[in-house]
PDB file of N, CA and C in Angstrom:
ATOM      1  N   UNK A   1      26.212-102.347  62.202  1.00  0.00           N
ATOM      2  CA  UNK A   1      25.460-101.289  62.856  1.00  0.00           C
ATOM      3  C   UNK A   1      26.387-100.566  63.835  1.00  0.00           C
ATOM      4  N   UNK A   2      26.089 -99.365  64.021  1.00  0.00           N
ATOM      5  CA  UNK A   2      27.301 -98.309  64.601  1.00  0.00           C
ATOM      6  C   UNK A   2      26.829 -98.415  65.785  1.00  0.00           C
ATOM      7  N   UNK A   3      27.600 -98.462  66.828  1.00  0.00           N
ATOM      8  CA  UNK A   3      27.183 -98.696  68.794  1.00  0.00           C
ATOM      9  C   UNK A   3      27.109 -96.710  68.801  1.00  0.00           C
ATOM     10  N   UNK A   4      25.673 -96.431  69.349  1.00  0.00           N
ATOM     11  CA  UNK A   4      25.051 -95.194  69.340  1.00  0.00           C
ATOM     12  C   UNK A   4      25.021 -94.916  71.073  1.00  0.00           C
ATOM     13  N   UNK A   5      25.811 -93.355  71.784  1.00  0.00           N
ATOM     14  CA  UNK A   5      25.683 -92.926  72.486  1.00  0.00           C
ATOM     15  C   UNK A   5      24.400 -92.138  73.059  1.00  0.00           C
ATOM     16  N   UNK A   6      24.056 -92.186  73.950  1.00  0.00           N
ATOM     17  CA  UNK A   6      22.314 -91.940  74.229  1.00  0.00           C
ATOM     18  C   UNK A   6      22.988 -90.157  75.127  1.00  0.00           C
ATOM     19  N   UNK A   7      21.857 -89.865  75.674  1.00  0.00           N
ATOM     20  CA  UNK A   7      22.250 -88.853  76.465  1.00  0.00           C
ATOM     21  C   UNK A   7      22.214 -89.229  77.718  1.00  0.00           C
ATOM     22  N   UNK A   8      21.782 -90.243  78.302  1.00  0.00           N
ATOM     23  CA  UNK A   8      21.665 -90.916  79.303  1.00  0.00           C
ATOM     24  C   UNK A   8      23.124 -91.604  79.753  1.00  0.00           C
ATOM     25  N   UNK A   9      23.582 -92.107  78.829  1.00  0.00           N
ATOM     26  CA  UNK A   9      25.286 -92.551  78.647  1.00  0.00           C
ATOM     27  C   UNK A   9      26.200 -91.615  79.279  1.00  0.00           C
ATOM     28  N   UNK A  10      26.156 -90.050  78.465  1.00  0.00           N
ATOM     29  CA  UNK A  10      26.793 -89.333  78.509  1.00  0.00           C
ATOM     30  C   UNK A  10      26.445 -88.623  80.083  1.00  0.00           C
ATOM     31  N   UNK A  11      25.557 -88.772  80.457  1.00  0.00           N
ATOM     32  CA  UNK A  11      25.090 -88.407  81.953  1.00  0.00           C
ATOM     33  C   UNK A  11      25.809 -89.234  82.737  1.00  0.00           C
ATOM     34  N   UNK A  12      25.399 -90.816  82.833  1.00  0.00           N
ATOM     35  CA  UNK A  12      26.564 -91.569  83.411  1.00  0.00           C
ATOM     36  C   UNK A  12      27.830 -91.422  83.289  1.00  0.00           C
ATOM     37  N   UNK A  13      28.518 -91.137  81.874  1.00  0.00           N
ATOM     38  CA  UNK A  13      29.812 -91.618  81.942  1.00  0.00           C
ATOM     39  C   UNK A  13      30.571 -89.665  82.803  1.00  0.00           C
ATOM     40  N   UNK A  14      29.428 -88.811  82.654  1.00  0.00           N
ATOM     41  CA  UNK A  14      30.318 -87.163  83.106  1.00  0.00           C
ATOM     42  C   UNK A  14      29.612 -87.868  84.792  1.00  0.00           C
ATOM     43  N   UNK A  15      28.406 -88.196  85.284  1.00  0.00           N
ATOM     44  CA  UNK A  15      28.504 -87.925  86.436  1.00  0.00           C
ATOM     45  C   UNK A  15      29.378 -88.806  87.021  1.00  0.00           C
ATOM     46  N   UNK A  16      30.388 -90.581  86.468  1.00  0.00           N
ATOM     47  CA  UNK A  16      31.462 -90.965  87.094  1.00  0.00           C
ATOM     48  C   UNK A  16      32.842 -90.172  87.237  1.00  0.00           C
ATOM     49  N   UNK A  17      33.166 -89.805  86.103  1.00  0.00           N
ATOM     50  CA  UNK A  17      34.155 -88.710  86.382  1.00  0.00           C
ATOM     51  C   UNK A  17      34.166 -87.945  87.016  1.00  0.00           C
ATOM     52  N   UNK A  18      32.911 -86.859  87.476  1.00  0.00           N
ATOM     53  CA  UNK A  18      32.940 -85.791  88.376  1.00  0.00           C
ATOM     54  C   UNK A  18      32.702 -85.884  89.690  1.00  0.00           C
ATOM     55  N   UNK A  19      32.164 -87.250  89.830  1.00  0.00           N
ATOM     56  CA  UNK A  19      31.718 -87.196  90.998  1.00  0.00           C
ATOM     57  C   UNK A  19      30.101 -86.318  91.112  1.00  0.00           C
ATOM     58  N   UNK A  20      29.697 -86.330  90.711  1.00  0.00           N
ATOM     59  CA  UNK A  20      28.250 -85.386  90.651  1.00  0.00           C
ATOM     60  C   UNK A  20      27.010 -86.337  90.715  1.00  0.00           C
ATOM     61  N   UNK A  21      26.268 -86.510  91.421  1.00  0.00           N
ATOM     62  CA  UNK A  21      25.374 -87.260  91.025  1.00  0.00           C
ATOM     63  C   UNK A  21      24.698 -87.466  89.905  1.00  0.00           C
ATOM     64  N   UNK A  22      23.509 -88.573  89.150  1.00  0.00           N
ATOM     65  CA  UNK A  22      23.398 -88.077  88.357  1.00  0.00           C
ATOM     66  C   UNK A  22      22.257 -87.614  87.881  1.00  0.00           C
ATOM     67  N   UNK A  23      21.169 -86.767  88.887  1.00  0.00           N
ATOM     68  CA  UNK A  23      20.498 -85.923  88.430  1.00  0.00           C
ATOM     69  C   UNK A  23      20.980 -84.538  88.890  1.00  0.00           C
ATOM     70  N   UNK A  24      21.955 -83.815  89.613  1.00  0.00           N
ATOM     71  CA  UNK A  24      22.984 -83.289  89.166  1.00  0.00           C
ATOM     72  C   UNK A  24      23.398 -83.242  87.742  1.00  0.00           C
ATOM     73  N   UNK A  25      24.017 -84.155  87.517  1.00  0.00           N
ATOM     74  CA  UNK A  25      24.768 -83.935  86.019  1.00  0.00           C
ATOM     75  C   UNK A  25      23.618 -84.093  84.814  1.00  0.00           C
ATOM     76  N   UNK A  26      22.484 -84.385  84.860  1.00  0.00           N
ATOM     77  CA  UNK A  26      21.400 -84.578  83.665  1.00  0.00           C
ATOM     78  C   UNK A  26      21.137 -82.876  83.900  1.00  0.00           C
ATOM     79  N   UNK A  27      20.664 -82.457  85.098  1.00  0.00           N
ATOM     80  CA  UNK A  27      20.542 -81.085  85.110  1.00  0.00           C
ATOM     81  C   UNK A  27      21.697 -79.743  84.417  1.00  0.00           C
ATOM     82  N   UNK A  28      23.016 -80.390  84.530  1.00  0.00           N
ATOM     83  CA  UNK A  28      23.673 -79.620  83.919  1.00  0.00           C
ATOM     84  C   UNK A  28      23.746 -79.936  81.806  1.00  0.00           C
ATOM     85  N   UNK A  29      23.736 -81.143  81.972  1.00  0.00           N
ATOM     86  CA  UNK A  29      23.410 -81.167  80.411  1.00  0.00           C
ATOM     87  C   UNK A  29      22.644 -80.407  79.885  1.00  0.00           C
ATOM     88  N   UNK A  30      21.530 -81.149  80.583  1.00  0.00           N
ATOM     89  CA  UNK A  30      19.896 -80.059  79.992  1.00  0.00           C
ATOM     90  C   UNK A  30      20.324 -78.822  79.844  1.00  0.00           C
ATOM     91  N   UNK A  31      20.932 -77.862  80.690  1.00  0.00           N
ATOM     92  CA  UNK A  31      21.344 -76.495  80.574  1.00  0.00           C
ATOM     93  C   UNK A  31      21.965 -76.324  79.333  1.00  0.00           C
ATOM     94  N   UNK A  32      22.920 -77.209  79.341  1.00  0.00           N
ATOM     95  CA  UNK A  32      24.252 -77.214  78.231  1.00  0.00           C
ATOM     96  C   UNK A  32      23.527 -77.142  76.834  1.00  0.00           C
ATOM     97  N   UNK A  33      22.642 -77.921  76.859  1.00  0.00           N
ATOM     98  CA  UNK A  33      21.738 -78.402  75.554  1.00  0.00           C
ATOM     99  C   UNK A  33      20.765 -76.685  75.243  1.00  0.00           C
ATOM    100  N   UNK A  34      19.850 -76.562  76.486  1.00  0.00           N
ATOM    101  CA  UNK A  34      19.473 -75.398  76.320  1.00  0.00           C
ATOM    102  C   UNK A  34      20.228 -73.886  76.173  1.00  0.00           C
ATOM    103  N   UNK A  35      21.242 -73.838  76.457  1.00  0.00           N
ATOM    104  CA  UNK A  35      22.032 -72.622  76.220  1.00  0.00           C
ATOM    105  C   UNK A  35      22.397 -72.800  74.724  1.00  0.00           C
ATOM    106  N   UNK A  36      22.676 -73.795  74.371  1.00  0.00           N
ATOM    107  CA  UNK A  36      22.924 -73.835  72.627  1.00  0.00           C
ATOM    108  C   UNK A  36      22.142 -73.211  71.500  1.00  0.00           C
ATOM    109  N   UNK A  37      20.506 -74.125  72.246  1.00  0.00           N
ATOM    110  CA  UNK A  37      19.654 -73.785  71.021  1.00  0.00           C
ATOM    111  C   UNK A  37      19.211 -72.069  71.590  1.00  0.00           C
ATOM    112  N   UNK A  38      19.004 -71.851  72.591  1.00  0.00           N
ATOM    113  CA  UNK A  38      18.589 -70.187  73.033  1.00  0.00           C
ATOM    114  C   UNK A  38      19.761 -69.621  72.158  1.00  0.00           C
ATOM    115  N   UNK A  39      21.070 -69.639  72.154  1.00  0.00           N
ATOM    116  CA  UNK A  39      22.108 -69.081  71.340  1.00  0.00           C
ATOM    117  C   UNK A  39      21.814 -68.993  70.045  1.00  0.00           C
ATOM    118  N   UNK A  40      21.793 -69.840  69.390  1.00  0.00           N
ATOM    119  CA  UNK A  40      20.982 -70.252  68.019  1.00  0.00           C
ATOM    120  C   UNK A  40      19.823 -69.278  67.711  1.00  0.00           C
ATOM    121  N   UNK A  41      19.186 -69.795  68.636  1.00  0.00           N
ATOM    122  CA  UNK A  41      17.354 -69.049  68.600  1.00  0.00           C
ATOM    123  C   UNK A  41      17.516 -67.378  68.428  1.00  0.00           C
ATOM    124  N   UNK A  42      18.497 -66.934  68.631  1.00  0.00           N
ATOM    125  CA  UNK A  42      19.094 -65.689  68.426  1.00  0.00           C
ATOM    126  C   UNK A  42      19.905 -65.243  68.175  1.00  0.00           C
ATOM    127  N   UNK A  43      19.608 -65.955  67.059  1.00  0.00           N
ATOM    128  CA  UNK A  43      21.052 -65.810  66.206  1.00  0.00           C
ATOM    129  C   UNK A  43      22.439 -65.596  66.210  1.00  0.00           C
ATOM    130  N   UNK A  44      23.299 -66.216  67.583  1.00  0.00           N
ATOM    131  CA  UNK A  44      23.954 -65.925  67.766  1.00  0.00           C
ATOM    132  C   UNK A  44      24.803 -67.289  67.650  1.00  0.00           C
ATOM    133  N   UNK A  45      26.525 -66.793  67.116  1.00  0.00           N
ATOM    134  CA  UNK A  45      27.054 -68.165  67.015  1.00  0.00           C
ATOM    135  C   UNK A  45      27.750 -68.529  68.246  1.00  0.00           C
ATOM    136  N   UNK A  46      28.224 -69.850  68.354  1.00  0.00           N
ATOM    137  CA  UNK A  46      28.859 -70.527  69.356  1.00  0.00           C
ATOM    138  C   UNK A  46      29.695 -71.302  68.901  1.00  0.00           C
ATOM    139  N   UNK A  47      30.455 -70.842  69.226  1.00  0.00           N
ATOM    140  CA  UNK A  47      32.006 -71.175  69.248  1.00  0.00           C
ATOM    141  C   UNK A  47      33.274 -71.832  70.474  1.00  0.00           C
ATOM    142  N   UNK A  48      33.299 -73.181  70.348  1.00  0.00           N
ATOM    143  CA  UNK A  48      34.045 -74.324  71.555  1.00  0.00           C
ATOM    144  C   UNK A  48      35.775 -74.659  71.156  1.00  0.00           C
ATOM    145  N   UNK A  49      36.291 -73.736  71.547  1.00  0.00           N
ATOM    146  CA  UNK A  49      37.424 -73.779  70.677  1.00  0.00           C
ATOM    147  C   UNK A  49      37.976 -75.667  71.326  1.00  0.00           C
ATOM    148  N   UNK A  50      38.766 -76.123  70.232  1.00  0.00           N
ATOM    149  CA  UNK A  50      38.949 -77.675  70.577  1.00  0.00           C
ATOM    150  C   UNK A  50      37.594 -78.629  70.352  1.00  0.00           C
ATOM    151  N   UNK A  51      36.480 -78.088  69.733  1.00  0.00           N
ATOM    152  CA  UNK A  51      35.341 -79.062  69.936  1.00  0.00           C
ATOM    153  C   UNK A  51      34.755 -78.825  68.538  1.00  0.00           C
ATOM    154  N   UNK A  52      34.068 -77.607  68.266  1.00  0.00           N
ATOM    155  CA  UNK A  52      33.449 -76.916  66.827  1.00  0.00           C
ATOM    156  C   UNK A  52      33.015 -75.710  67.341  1.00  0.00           C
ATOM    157  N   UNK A  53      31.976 -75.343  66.080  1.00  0.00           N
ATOM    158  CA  UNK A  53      30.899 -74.219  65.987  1.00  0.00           C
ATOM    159  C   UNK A  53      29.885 -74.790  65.684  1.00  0.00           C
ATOM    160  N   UNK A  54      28.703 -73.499  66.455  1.00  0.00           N
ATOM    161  CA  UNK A  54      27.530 -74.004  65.904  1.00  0.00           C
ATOM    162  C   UNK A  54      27.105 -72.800  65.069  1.00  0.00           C
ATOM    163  N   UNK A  55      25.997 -72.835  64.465  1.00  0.00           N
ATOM    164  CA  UNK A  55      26.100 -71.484  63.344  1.00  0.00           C
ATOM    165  C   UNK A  55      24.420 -72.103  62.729  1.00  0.00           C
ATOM    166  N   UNK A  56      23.911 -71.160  62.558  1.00  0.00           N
ATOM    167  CA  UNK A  56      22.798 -71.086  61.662  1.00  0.00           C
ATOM    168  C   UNK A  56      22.981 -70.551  60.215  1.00  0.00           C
ATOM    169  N   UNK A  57      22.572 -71.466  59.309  1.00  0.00           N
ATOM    170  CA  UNK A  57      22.858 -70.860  57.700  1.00  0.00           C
ATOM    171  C   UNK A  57      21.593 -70.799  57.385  1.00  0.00           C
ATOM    172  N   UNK A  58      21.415 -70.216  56.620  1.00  0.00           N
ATOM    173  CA  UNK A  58      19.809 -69.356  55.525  1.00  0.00           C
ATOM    174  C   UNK A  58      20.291 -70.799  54.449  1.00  0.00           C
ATOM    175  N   UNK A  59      19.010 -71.286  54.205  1.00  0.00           N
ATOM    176  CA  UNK A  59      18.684 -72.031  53.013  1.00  0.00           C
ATOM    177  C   UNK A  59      17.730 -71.363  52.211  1.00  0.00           C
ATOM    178  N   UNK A  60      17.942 -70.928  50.883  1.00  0.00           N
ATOM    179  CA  UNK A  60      17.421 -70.629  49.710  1.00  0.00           C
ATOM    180  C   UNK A  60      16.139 -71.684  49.667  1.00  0.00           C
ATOM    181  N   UNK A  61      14.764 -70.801  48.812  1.00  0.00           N
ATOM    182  CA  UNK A  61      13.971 -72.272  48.642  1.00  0.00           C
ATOM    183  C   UNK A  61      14.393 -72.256  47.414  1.00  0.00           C
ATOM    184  N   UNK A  62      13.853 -73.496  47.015  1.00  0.00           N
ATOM    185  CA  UNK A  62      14.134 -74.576  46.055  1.00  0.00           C
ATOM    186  C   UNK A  62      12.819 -75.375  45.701  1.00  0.00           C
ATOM    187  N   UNK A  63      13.279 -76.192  44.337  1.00  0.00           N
ATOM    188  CA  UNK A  63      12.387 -77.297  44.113  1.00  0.00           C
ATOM    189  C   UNK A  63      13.047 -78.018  44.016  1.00  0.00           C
ATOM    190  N   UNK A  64      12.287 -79.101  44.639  1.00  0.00           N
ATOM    191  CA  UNK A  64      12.666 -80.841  45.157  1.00  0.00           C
ATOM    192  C   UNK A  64      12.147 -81.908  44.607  1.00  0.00           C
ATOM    193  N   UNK A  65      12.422 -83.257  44.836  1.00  0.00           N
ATOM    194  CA  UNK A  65      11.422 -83.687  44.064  1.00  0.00           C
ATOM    195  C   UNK A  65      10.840 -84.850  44.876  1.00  0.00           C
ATOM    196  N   UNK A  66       9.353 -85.046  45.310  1.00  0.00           N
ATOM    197  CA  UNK A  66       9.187 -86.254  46.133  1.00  0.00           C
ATOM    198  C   UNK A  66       9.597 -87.695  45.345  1.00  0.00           C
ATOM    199  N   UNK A  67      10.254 -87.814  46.615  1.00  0.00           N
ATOM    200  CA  UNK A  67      10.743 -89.649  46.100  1.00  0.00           C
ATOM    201  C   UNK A  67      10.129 -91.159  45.561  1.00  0.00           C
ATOM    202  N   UNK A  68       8.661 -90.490  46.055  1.00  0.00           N
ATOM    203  CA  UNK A  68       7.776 -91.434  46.136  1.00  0.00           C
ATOM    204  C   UNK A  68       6.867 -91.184  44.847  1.00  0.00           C
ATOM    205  N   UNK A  69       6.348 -90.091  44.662  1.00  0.00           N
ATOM    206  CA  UNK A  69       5.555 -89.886  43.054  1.00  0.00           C
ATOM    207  C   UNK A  69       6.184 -88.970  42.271  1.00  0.00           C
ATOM    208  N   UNK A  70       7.762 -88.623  42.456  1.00  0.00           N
ATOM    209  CA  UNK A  70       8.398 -88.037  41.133  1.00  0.00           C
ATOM    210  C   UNK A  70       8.013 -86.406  40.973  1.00  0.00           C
ATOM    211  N   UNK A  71       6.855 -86.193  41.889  1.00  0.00           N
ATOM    212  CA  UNK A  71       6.327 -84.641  42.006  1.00  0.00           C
ATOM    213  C   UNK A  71       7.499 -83.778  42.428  1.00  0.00           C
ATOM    214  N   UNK A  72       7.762 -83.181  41.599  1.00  0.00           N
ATOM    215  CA  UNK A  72       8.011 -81.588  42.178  1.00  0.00           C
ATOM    216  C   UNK A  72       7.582 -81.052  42.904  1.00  0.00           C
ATOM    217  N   UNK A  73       8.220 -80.277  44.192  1.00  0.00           N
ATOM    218  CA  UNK A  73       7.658 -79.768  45.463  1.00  0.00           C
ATOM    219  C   UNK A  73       7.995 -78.520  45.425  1.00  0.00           C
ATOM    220  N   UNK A  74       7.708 -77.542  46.166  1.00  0.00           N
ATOM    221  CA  UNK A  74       9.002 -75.954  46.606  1.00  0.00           C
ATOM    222  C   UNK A  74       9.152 -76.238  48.126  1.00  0.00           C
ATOM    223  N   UNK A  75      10.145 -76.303  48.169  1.00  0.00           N
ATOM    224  CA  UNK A  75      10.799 -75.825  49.697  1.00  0.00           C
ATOM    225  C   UNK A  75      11.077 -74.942  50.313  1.00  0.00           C
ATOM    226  N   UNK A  76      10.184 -74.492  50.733  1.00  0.00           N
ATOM    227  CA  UNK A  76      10.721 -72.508  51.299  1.00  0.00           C
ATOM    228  C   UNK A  76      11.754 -72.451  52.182  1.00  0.00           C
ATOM    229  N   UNK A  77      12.216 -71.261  51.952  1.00  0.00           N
ATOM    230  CA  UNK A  77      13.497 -70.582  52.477  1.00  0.00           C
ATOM    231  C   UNK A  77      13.618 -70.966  54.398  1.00  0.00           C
ATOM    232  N   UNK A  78      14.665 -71.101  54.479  1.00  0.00           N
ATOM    233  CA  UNK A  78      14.712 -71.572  55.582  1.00  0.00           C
ATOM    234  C   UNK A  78      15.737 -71.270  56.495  1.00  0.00           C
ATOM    235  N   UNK A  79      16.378 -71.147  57.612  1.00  0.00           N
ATOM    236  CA  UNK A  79      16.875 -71.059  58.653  1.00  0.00           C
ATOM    237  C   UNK A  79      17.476 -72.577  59.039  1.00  0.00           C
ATOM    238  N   UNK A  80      18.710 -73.277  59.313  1.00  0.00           N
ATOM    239  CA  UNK A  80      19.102 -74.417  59.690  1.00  0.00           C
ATOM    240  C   UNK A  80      20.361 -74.536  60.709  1.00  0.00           C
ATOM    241  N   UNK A  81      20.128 -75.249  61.500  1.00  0.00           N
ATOM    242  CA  UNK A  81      21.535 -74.803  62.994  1.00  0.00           C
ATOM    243  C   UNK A  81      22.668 -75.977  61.619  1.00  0.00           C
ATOM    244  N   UNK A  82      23.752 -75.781  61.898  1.00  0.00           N
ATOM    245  CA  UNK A  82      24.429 -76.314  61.392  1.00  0.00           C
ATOM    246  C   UNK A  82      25.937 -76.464  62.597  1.00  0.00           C
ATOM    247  N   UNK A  83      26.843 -77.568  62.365  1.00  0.00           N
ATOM    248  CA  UNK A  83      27.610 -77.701  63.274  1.00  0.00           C
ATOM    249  C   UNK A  83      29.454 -78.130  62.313  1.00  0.00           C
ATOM    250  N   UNK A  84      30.257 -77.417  62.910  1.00  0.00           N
ATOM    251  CA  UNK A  84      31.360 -77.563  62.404  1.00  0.00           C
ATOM    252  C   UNK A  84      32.279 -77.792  62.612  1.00  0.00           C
ATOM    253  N   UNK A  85      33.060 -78.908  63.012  1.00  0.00           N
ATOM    254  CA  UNK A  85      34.176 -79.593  63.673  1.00  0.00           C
ATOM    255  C   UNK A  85      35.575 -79.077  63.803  1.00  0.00           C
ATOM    256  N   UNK A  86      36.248 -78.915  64.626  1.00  0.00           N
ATOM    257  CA  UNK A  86      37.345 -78.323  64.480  1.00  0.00           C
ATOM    258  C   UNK A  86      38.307 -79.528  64.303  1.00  0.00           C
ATOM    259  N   UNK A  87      39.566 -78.773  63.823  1.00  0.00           N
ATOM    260  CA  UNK A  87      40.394 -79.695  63.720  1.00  0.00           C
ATOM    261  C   UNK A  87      41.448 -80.763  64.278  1.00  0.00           C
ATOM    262  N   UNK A  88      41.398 -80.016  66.077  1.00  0.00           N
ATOM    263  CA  UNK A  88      41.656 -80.825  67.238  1.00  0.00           C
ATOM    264  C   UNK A  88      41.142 -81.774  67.054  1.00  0.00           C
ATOM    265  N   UNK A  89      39.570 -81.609  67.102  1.00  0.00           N
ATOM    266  CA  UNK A  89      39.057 -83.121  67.034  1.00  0.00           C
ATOM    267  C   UNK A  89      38.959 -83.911  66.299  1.00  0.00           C
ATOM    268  N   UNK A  90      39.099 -83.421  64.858  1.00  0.00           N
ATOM    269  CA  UNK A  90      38.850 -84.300  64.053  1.00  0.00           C
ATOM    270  C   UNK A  90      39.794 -85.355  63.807  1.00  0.00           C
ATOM    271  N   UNK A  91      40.965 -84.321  64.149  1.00  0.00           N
ATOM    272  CA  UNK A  91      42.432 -84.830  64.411  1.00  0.00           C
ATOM    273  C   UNK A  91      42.418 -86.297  65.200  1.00  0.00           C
ATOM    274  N   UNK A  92      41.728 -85.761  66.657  1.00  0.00           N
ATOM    275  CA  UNK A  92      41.481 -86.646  67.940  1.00  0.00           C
ATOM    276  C   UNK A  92      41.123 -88.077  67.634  1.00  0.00           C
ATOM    277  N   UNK A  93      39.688 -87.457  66.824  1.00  0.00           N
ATOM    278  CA  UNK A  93      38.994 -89.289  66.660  1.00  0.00           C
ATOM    279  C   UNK A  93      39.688 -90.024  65.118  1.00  0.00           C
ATOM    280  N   UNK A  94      40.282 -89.008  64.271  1.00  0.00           N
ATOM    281  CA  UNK A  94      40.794 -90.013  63.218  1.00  0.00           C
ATOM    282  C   UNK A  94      42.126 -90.571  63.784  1.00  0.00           C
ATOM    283  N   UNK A  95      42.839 -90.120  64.599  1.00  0.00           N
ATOM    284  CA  UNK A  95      43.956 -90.927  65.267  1.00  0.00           C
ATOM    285  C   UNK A  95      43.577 -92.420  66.079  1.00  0.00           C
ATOM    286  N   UNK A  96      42.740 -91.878  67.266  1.00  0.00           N
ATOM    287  CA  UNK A  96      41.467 -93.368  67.533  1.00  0.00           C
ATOM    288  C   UNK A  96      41.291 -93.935  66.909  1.00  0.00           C
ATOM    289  N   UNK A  97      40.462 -93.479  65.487  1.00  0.00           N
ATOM    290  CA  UNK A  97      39.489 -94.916  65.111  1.00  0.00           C
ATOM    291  C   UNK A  97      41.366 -95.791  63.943  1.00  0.00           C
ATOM    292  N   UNK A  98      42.141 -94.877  63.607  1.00  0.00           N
ATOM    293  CA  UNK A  98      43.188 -95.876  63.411  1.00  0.00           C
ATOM    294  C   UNK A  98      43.733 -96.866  63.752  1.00  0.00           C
ATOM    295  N   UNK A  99      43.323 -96.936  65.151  1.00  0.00           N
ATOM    296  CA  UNK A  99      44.518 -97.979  66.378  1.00  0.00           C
ATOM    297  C   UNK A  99      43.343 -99.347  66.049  1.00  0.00           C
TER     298      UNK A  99
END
């Protein structure tokens, strides 16, 4: 089982580094978090150079098929945030998880 970072973690581990308290630093997350999806929400992309993009892609509908009774479904057309890694990082953590 994979050891899973919470947002609560990530509050602790930025408000030891900064020195910020940490409802201070939950308050700046929350922002961080909300400026993303408002970006998104209007269609606009975001771009972290050294980190990724975030980007909304159009999904086509389709037919699917439920897993459970074999039925054919339609899936209507859709809107999806999607996220895209750059290569700093990817760079970053496949050097890490090597050692």
């Amino acid at each position: 089982m994979a050891n899973t970072t919470t947002k609560a973690d990530l509050v602790n581990s930025i408000s030891h580094k900064t020195g910020l308290t940490k409802h201070e630093t939950e308050s700046v997350v929350d922002c961080l978090f909300e400026s993303i999806i408002d970006s998104l929400k209007a269609g606009k992309r975001i771009e972290i150079r050294g980190f990724g993009s975030f980007n909304i892609r159009f999904k086509n509908q389709r037919l699917a098929r439920n897993p459970r009774t074999g039925e054919k479904v339609s899936v209507e057309a859709k809107n999806v945030p999607t996220f895209k890694i750059s290569k700093e990082f990817k760079h970053a953590v496949s050097q890490s998880l090597k050692a």
